[in-house]
N, C-alpha and C. Protein backbone atom coordinates (compact mmCIF):
# COMPACT_ATOMS: atom_id res chain seq x y z
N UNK A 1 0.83 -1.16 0.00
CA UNK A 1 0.00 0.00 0.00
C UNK A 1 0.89 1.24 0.00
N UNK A 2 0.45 2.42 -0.50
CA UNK A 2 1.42 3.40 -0.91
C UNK A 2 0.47 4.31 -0.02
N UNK A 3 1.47 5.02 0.51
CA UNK A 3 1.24 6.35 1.33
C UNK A 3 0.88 7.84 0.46
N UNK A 4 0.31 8.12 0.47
CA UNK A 4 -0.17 9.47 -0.57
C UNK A 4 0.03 10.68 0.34
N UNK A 5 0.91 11.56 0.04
CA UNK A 5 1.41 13.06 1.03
C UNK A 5 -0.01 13.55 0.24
N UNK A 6 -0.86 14.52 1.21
CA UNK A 6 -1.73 15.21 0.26
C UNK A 6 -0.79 16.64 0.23
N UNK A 7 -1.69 17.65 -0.73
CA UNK A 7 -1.31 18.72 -0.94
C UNK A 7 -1.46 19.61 0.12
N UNK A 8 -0.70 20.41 0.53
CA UNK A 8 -1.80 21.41 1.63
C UNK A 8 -2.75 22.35 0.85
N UNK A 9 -3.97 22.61 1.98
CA UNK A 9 -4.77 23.21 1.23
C UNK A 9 -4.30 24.43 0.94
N UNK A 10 -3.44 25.09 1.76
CA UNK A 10 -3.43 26.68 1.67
C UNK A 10 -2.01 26.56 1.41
N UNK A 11 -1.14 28.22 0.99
CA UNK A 11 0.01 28.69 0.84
C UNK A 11 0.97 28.27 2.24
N UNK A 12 1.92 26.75 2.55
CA UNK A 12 2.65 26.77 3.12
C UNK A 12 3.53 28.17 3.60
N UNK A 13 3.80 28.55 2.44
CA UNK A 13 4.93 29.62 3.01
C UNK A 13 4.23 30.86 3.73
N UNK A 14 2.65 31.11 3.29
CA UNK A 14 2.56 32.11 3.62
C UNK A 14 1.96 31.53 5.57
N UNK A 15 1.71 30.64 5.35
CA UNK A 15 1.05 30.12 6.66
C UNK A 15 2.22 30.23 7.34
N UNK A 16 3.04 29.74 7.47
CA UNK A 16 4.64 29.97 8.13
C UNK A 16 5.40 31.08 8.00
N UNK A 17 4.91 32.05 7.72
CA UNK A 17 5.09 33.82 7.82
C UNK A 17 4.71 33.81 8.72
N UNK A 18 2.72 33.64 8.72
CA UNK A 18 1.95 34.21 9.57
C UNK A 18 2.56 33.49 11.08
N UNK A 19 2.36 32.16 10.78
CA UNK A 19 2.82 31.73 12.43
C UNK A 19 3.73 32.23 13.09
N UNK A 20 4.64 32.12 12.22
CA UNK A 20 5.74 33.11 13.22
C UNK A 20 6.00 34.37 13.05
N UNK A 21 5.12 35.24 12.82
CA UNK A 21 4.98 36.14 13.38
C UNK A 21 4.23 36.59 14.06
N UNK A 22 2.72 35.76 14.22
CA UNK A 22 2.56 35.49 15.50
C UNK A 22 3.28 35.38 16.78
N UNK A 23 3.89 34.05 16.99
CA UNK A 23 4.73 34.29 17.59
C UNK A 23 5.88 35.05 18.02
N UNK A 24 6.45 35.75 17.26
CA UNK A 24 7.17 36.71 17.90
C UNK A 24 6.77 37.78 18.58
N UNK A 25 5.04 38.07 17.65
CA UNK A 25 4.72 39.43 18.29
C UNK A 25 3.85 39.10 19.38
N UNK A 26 3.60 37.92 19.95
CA UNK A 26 3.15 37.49 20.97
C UNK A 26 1.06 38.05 21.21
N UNK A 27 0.59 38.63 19.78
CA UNK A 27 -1.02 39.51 19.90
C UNK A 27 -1.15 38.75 18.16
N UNK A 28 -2.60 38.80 18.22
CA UNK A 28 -3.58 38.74 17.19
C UNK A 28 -2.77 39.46 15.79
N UNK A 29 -3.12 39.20 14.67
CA UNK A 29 -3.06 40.10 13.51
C UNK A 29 -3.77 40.96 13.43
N UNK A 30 -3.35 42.20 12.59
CA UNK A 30 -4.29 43.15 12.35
C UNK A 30 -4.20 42.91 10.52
N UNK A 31 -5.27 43.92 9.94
CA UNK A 31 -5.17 44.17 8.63
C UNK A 31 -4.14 44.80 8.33
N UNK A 32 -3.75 45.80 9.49
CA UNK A 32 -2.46 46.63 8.87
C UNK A 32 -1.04 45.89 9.34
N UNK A 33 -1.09 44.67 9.99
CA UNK A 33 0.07 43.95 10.25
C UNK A 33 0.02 43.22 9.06
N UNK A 34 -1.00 42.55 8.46
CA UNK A 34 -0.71 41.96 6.87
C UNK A 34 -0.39 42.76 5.75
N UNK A 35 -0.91 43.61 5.53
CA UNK A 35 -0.55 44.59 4.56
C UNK A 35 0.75 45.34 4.75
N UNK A 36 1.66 45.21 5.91
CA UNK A 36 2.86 45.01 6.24
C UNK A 36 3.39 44.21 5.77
N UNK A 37 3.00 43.23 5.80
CA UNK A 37 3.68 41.58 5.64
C UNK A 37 3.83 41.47 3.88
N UNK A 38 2.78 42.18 3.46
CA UNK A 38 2.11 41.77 2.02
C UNK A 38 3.62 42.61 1.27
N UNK A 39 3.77 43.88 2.05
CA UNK A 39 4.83 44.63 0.73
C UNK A 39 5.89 44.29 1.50
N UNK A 40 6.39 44.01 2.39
CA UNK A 40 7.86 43.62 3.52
C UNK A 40 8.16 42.41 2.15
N UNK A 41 7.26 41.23 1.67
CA UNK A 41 7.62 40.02 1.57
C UNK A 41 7.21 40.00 -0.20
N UNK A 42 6.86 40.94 -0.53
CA UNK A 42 6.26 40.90 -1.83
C UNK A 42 5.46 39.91 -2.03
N UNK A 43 4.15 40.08 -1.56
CA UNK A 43 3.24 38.69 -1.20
C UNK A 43 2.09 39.78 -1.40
N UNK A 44 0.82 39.14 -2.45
CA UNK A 44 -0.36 39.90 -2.56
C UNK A 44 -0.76 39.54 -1.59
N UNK A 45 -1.68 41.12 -0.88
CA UNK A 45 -2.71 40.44 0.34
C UNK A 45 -3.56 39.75 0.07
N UNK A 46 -4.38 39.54 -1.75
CA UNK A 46 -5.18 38.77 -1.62
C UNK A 46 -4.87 37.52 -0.96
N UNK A 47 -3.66 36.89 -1.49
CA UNK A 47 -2.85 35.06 -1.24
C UNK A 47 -2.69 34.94 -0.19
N UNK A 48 -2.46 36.54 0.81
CA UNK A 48 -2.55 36.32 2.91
C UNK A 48 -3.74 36.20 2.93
N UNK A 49 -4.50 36.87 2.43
CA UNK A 49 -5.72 36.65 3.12
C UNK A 49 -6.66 35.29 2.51
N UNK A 50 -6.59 34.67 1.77
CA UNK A 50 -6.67 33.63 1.09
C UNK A 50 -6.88 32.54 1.74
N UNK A 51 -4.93 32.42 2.44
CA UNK A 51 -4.68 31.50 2.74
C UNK A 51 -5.13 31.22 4.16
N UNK A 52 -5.61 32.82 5.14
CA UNK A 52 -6.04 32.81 6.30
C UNK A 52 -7.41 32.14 6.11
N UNK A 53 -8.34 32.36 5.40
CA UNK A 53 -9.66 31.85 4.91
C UNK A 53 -9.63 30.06 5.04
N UNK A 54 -8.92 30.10 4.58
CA UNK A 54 -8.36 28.55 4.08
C UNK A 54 -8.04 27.94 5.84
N UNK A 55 -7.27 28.61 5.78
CA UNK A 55 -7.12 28.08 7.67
C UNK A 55 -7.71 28.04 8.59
N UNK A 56 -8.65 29.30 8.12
CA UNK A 56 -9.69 29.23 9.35
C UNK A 56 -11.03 28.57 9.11
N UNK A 57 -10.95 27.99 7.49
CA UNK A 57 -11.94 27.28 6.97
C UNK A 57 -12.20 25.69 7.69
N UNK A 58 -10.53 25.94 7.75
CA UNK A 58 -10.22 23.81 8.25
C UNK A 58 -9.98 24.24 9.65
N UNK A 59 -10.10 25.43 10.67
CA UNK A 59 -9.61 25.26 12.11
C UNK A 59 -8.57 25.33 12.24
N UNK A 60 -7.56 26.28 11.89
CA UNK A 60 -5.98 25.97 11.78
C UNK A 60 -6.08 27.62 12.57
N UNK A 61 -7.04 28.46 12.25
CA UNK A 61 -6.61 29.66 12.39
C UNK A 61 -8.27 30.60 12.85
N UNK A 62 -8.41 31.54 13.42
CA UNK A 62 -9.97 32.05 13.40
C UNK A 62 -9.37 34.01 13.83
N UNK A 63 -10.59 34.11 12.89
CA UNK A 63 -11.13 35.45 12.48
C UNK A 63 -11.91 35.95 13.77
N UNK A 64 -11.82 37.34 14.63
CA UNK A 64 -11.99 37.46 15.79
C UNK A 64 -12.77 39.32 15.14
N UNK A 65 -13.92 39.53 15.22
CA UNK A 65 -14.30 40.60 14.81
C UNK A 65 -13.98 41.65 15.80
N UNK A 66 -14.51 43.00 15.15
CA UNK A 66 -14.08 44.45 16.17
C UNK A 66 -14.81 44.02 17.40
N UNK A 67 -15.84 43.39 17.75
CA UNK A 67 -16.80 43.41 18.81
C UNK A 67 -15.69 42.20 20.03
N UNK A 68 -14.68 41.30 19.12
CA UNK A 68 -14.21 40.49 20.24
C UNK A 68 -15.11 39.06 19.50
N UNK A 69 -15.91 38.86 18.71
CA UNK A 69 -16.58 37.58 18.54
C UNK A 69 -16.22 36.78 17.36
N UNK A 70 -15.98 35.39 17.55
CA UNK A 70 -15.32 34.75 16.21
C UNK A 70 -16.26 34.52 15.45
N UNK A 71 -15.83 34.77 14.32
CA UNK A 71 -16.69 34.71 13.22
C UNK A 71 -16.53 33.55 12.13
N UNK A 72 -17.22 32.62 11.90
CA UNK A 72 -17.12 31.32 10.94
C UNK A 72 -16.76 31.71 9.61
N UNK A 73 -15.86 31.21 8.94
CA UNK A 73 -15.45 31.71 7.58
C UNK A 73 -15.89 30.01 6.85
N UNK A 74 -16.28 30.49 5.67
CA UNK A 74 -16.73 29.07 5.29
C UNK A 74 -16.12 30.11 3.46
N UNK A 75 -16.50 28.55 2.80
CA UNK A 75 -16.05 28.70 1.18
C UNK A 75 -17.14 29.69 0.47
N UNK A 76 -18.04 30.02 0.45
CA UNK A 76 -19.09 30.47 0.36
C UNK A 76 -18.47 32.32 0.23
N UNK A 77 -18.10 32.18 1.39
CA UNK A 77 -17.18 33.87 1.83
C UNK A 77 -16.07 33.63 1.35
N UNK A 78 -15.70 32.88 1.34
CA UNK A 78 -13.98 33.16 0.58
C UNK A 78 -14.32 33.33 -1.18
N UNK A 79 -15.24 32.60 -1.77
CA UNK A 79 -15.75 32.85 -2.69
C UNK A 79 -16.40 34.22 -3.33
N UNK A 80 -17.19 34.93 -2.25
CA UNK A 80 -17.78 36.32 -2.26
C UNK A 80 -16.78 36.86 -2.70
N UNK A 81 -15.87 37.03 -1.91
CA UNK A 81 -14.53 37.98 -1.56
C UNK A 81 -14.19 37.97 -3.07
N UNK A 82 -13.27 36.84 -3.53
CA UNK A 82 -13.10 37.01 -4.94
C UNK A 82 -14.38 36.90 -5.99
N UNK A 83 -15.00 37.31 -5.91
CA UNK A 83 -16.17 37.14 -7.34
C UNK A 83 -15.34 38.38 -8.14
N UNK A 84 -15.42 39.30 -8.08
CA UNK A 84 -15.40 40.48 -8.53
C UNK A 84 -13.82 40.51 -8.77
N UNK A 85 -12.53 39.69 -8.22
CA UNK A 85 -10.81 39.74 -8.76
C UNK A 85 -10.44 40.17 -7.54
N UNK A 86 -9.49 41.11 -8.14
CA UNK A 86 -8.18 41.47 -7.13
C UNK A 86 -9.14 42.55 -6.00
N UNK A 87 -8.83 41.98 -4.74
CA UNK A 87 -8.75 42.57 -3.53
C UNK A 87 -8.74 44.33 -3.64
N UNK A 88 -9.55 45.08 -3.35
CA UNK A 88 -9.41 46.61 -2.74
C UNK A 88 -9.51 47.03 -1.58
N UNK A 89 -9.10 48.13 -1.02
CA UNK A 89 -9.00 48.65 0.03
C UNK A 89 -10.51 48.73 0.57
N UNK A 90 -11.07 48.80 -0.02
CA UNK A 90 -13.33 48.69 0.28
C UNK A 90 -12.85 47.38 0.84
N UNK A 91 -12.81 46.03 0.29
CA UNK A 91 -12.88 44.83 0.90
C UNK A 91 -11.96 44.65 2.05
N UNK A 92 -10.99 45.12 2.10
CA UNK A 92 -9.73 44.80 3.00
C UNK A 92 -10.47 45.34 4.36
N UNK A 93 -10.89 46.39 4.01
CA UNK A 93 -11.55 47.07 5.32
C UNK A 93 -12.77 46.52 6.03
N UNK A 94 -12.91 45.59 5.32
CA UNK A 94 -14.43 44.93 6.12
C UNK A 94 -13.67 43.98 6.97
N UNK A 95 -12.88 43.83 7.19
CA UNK A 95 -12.23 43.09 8.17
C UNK A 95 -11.13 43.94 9.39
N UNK A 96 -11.91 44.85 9.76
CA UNK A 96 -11.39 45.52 10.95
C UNK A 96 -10.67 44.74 12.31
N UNK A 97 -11.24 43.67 11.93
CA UNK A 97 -10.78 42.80 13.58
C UNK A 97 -9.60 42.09 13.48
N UNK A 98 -9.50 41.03 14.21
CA UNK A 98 -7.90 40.45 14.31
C UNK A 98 -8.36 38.32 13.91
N UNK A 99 -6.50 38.21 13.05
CA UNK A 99 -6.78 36.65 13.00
C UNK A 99 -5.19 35.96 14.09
N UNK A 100 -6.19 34.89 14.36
CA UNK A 100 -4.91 34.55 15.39
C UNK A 100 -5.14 33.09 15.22
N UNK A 101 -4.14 31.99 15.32
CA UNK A 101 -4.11 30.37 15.93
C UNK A 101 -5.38 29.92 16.20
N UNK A 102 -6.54 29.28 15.91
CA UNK A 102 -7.40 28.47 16.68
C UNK A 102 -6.51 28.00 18.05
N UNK A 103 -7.78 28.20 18.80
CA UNK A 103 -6.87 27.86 20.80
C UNK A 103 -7.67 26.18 20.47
């Protein structure tokens, strides 16, 4: 019987940005800590934010709104997001709150 590696679902590299910089900065992400990350690393924010969707789709990662309450990201919304292409500052901004590790 043969062992099959699957693919990961989301951007390895960018998931291993985010984690550790999590960790170093020891607090939540902000939008303006990715959009840091996005021109520091030459990385579109759509593919961060993508890949956060993706993580917090499978439980790897969760979306924490301005009010403090987690919010379920499903394919449905990651789908919305791109209907229309590349990411704008209108969309970026609907996400005022912070993403951090599923506890």
């Amino acid at each position: 019987m043969q062992d099959y590696q699957l693919e990961p679902l989301w951007d390895e590299g960018i998931s291993s940005l985010l984690y550790g910089e999590y960790e170093r900065l020891q607090k939540p992400l902000s939008m303006d800590d990715l959009r840091g990350y996005a021109n520091e690393h030459a990385v579109r924010i759509g593919d961060i934010l993508e890949t956060l969707f993706l993580m917090g789709i499978y439980g790897s990662w969760q979306y924490i709104d301005e009010k403090g309450v987690e919010q379920k990201l499903d394919e449905d919304a990651l789908n919305a997001l791109y209907a229309k292409g590349r990411l704008s500052d209108e969309d970026l901004n609907a996400f005022p709150g912070l993403w951090q590790p599923a506890e």
